[in-house]
Protein backbone atom coordinates (compact mmCIF):
# COMPACT_ATOMS: atom_id res chain seq x y z
CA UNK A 1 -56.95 116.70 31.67
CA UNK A 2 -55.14 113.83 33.85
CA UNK A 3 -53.03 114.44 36.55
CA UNK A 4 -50.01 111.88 36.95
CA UNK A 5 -48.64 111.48 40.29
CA UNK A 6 -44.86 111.51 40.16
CA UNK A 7 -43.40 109.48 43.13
CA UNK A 8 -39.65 109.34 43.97
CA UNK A 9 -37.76 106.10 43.53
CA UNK A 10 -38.38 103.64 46.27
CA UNK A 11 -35.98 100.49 45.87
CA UNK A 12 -35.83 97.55 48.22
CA UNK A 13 -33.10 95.43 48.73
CA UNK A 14 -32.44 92.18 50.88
CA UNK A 15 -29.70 90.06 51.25
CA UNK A 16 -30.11 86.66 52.23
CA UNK A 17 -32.75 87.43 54.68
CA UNK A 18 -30.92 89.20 57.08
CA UNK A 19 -29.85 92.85 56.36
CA UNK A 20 -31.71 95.24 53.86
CA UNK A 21 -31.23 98.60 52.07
CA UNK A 22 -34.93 100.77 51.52
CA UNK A 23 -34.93 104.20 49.85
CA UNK A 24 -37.74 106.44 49.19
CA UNK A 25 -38.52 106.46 53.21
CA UNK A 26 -40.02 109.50 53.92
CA UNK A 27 -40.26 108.28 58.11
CA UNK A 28 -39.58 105.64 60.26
CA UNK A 29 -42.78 105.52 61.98
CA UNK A 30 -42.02 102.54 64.93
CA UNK A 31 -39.63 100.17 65.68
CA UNK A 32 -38.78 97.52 68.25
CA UNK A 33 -36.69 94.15 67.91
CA UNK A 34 -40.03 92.53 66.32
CA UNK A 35 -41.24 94.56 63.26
CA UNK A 36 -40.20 97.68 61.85
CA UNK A 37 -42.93 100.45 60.36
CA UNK A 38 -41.78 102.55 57.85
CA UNK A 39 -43.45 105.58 55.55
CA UNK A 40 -42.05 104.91 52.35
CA UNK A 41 -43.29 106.70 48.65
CA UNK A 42 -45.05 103.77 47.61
CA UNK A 43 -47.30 103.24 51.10
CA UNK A 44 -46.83 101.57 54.45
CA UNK A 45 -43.87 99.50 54.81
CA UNK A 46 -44.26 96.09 57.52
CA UNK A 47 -40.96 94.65 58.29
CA UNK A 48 -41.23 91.63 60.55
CA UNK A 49 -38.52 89.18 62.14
CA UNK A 50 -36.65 88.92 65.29
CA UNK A 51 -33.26 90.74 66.15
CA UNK A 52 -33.96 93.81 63.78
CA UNK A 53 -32.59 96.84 63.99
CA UNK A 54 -32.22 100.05 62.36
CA UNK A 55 -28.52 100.37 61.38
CA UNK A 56 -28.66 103.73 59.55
CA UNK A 57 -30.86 105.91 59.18
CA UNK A 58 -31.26 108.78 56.73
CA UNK A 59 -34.13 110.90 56.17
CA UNK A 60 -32.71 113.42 53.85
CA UNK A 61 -31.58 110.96 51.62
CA UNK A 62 -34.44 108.90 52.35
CA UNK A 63 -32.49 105.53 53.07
CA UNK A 64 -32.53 102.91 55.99
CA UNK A 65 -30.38 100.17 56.42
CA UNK A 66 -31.88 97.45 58.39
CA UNK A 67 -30.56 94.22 59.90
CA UNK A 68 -31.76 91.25 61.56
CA UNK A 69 -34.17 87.74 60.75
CA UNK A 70 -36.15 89.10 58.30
CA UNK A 71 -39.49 86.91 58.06
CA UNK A 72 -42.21 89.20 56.21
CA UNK A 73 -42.21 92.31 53.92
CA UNK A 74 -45.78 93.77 53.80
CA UNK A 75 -46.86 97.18 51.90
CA UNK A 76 -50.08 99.17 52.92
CA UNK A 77 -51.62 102.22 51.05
CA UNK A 78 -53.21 103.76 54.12
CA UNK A 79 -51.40 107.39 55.32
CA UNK A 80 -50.76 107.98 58.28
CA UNK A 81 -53.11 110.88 60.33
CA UNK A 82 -52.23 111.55 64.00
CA UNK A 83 -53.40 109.53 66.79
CA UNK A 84 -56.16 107.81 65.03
CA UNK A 85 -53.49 106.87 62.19
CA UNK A 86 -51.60 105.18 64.73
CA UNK A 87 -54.56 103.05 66.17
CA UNK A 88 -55.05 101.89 62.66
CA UNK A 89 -52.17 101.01 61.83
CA UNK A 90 -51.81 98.91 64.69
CA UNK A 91 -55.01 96.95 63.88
CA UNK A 92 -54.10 96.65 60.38
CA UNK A 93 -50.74 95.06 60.98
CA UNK A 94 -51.61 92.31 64.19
């Protein structure tokens, strides 16, 4: 018999390049005013751009509000693991 995975809803929404509403974040791994890393229910979420920033934040609900110059979106399956999660990540997204 099959298993199906049920995920939550994970909806992404951007405005004109400059301010954008996730859901389905499950944690906001890293941020600076360059890129943004978040742990969403469909995989790795890349945000890059200049001037970003987090302007709410919500884990329960699992929404983040984000503003800024929004250049790239990229999505990665890889999971996150500890330290050695980390170090990946980081040579995944350069």
């Amino acid at each position: 018999m099959e298993e199906k995975q049920v995920s939550k809803a994970h909806k992404l929404v951007v405005n004109n390049r400059r301010t954008s509403l996730v859901t389905g974040v499950l944690d906001v791994l890293s941020f600076d005013l360059n890129e943004i890393l978040l742990e969403t229910e469909q995989g790795m979420m890349m945000v890059k751009g200049s001037d970003l920033h987090v302007n709410r934040l919500s884990l329960e609900k699992g929404e983040v509000d984000l503003a800024g110059n929004i250049d790239s979106i990229a999505y990665s399956d890889a999971k996150v693991q500890g330290k050695q999660g980390d170090n990946f990540l980081s040579r995944l997204f350069r």
